[in-house]
Protein backbone atom coordinates (compact mmCIF):
# COMPACT_ATOMS: atom_id res chain seq x y z
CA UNK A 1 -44.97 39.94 -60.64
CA UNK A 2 -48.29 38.18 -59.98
CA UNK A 3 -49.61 35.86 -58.03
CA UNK A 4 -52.42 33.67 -57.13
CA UNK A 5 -53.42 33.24 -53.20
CA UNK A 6 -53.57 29.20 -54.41
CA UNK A 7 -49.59 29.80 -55.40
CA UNK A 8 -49.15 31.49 -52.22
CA UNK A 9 -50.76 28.13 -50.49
CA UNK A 10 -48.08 25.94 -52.24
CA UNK A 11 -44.87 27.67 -50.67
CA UNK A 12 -43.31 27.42 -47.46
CA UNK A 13 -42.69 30.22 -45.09
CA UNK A 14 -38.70 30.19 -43.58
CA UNK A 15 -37.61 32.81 -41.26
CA UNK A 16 -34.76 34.28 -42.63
CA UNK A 17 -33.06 35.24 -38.58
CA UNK A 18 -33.37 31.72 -37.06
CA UNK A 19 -34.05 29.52 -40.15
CA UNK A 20 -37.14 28.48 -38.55
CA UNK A 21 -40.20 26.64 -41.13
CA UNK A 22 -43.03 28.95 -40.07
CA UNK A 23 -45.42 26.55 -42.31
CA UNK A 24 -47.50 27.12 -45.33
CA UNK A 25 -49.33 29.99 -46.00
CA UNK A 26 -53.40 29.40 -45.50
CA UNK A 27 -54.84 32.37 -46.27
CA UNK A 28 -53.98 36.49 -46.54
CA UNK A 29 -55.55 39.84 -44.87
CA UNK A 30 -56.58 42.60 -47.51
CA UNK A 31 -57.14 46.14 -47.32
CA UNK A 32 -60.23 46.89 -49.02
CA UNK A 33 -61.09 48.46 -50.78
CA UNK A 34 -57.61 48.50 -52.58
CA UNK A 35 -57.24 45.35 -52.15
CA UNK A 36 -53.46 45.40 -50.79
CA UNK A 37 -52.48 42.73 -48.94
CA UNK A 38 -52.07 43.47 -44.84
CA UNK A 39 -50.49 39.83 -43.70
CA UNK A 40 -50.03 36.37 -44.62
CA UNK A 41 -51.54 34.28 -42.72
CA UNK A 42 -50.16 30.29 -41.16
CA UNK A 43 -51.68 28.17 -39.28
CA UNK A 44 -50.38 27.08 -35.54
CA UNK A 45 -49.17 23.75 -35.47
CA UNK A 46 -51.26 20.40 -34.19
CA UNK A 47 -51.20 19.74 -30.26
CA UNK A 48 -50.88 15.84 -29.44
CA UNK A 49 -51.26 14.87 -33.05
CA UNK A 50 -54.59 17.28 -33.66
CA UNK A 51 -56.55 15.95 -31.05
CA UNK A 52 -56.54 18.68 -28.35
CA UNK A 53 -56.73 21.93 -30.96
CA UNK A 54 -53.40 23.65 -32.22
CA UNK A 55 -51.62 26.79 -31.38
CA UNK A 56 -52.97 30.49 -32.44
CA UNK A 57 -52.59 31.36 -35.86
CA UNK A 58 -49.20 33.12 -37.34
CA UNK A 59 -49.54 36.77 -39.03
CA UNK A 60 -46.84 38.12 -40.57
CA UNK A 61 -46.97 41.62 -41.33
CA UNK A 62 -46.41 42.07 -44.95
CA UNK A 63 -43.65 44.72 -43.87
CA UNK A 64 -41.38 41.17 -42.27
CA UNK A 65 -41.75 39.89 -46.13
CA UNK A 66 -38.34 39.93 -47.66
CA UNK A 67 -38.35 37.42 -51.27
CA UNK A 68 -40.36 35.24 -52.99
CA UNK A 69 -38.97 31.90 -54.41
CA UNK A 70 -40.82 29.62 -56.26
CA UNK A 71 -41.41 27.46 -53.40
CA UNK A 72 -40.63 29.33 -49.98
CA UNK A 73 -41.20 32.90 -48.77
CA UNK A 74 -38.53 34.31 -46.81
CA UNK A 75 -39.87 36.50 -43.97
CA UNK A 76 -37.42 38.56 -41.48
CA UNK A 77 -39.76 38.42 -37.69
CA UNK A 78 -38.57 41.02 -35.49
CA UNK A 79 -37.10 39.31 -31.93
CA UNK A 80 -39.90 39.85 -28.84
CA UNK A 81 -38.31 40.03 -25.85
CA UNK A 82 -41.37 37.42 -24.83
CA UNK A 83 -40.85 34.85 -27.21
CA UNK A 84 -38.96 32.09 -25.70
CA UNK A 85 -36.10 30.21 -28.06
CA UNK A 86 -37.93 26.95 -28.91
CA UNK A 87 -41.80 29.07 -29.77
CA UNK A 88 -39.98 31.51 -31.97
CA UNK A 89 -42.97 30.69 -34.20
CA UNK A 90 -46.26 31.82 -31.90
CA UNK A 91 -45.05 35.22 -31.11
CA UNK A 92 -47.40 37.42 -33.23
């Protein structure tokens, strides 16, 4: 299968554990010079509507990728014994 990193942009990453929406995907890490990809990449949500920044990035490991659907990727995050219940998102 191929794919695009603008087709990556236009699906939404679910965790498959908690059935959290991570967000979309903004952009990817490569190896180089073989080009494999490392992690995809989602931004940290908005604090107070944008004004004050936003949270830290998400990478996900490519390992935590489980399937590709034609509009969501299904990821599997590993727990982290430091990652309260409600910021399951922000732990990487």
């Amino acid at each position: 299968m191929q794919c695009r990193i603008t087709d990556l942009r236009c699906k939404e990453v679910i965790d498959l554990c908690t059935g959290d929406r991570i967000g979309f995907v903004e952009d990817v890490e490569l190896i180089l010079p073989g080009g494999q990809i490392a992690a995809l990449v989602v931004p940290g949500t908005g604090k107070c509507f944008g004004l004050f920044g936003r949270e830290d990035d998400v990478v996900i490991p490519w390992d935590c990728v489980r399937r590709f659907g034609e509009d969501v990727i299904l990821v599997e995050l590993p727990e982290h014994p430091n990652r309260p219940a409600k910021t399951r998102k922000t732990w990487l």
